[in-house]
Protein backbone atom coordinates (compact mmCIF):
# COMPACT_ATOMS: atom_id res chain seq x y z
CA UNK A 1 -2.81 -22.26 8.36
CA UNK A 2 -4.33 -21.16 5.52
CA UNK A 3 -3.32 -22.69 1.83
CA UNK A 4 -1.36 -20.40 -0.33
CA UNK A 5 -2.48 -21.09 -3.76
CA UNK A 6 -0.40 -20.31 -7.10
CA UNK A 7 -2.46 -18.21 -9.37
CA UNK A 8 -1.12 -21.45 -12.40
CA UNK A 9 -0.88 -24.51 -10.81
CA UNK A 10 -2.82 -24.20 -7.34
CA UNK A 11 -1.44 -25.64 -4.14
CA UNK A 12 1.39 -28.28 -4.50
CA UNK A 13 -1.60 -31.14 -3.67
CA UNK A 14 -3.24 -30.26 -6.92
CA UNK A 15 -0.16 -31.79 -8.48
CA UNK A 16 -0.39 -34.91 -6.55
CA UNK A 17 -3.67 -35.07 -7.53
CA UNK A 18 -2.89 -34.93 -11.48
CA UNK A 19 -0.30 -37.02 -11.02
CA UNK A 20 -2.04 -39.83 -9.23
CA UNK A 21 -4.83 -39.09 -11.49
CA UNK A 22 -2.88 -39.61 -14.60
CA UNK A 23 -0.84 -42.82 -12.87
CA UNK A 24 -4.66 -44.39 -12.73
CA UNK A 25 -5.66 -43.41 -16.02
CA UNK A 26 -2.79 -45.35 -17.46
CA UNK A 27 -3.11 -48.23 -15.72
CA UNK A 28 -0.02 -48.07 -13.30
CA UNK A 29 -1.21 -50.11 -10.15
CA UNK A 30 -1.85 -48.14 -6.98
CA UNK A 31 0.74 -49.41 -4.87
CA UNK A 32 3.15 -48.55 -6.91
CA UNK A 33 1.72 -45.19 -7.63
CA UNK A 34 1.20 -44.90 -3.94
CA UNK A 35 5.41 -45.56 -3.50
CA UNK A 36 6.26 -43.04 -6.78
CA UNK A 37 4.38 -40.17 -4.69
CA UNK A 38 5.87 -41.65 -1.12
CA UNK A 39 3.15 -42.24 0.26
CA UNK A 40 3.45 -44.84 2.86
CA UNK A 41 1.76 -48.17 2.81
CA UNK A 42 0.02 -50.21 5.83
CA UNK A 43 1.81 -52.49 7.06
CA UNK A 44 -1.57 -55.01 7.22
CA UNK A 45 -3.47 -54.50 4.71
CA UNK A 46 -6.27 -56.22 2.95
CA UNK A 47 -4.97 -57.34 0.11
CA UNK A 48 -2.47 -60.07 1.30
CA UNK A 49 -0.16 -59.87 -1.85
CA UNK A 50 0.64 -55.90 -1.09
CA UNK A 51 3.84 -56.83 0.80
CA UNK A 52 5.11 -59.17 -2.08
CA UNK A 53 5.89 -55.82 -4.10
CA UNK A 54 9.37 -55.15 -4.92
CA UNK A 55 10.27 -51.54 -5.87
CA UNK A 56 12.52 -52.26 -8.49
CA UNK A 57 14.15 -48.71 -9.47
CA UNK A 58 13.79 -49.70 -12.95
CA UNK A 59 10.19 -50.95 -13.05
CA UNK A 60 9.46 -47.70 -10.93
CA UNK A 61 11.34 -45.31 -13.72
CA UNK A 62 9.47 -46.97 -16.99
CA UNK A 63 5.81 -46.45 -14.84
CA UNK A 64 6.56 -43.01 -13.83
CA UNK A 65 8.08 -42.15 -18.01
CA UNK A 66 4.56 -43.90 -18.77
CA UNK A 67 2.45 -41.51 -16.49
CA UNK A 68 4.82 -38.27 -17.90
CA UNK A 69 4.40 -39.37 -21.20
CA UNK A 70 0.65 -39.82 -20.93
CA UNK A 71 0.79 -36.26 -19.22
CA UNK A 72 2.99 -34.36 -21.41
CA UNK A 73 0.81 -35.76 -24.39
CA UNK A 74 -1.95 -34.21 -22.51
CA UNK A 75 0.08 -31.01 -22.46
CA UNK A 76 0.86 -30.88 -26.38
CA UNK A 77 4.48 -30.47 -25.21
CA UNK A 78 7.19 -33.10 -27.13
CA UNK A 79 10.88 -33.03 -25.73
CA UNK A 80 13.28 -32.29 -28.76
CA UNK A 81 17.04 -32.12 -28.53
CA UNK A 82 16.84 -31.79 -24.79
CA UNK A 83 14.55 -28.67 -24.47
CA UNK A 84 10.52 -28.98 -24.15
CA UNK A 85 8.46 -27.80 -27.33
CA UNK A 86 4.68 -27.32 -27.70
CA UNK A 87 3.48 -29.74 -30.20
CA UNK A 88 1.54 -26.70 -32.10
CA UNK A 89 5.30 -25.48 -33.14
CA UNK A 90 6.28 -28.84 -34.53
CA UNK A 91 2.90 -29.14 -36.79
CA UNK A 92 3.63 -25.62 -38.02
């Protein structure tokens, strides 16, 4: 069918896309970006080690806070007391 696309933030790929994007851009590995966005992983692949990987849920929370910190830096948006606030507010 034909893509829907939000008039803000596109179709829901275009998020995958920044968030893989970002994942790369601060050096999280991409087998572990490629489990953080569920992506499934062959079975044989080429790189022999791949299936040594242990998805620790803690090692896969601190690389997905790096990527949202990297992207909410991006965003000029800081998290105070709980609620999000555009970094152009707290300069002020």
């Amino acid at each position: 069918g034909k893509k829907v696309r939000n008039r803000i933030i596109g179709c829901a790929h275009d998020l995958r896309r920044t968030f893989r994007t970002a994942g790369r851009q601060c050096h999280v590995h991409d087998a572990t970006i490629k489990v953080l966005m569920n992506h499934s992983i062959p079975k044989r692949s080429s790189d022999v080690t791949e299936g040594y990987n242990i998805d620790d849920p803690e090692f896969l929370r601190s690389e997905t806070q790096r990527i949202t910190d990297f992207l909410m830096g991006h965003a000029s948006v800081a998290l105070v007391d709980g609620k999000f606030v555009s970094q152009l507010t707290l300069a002020a």
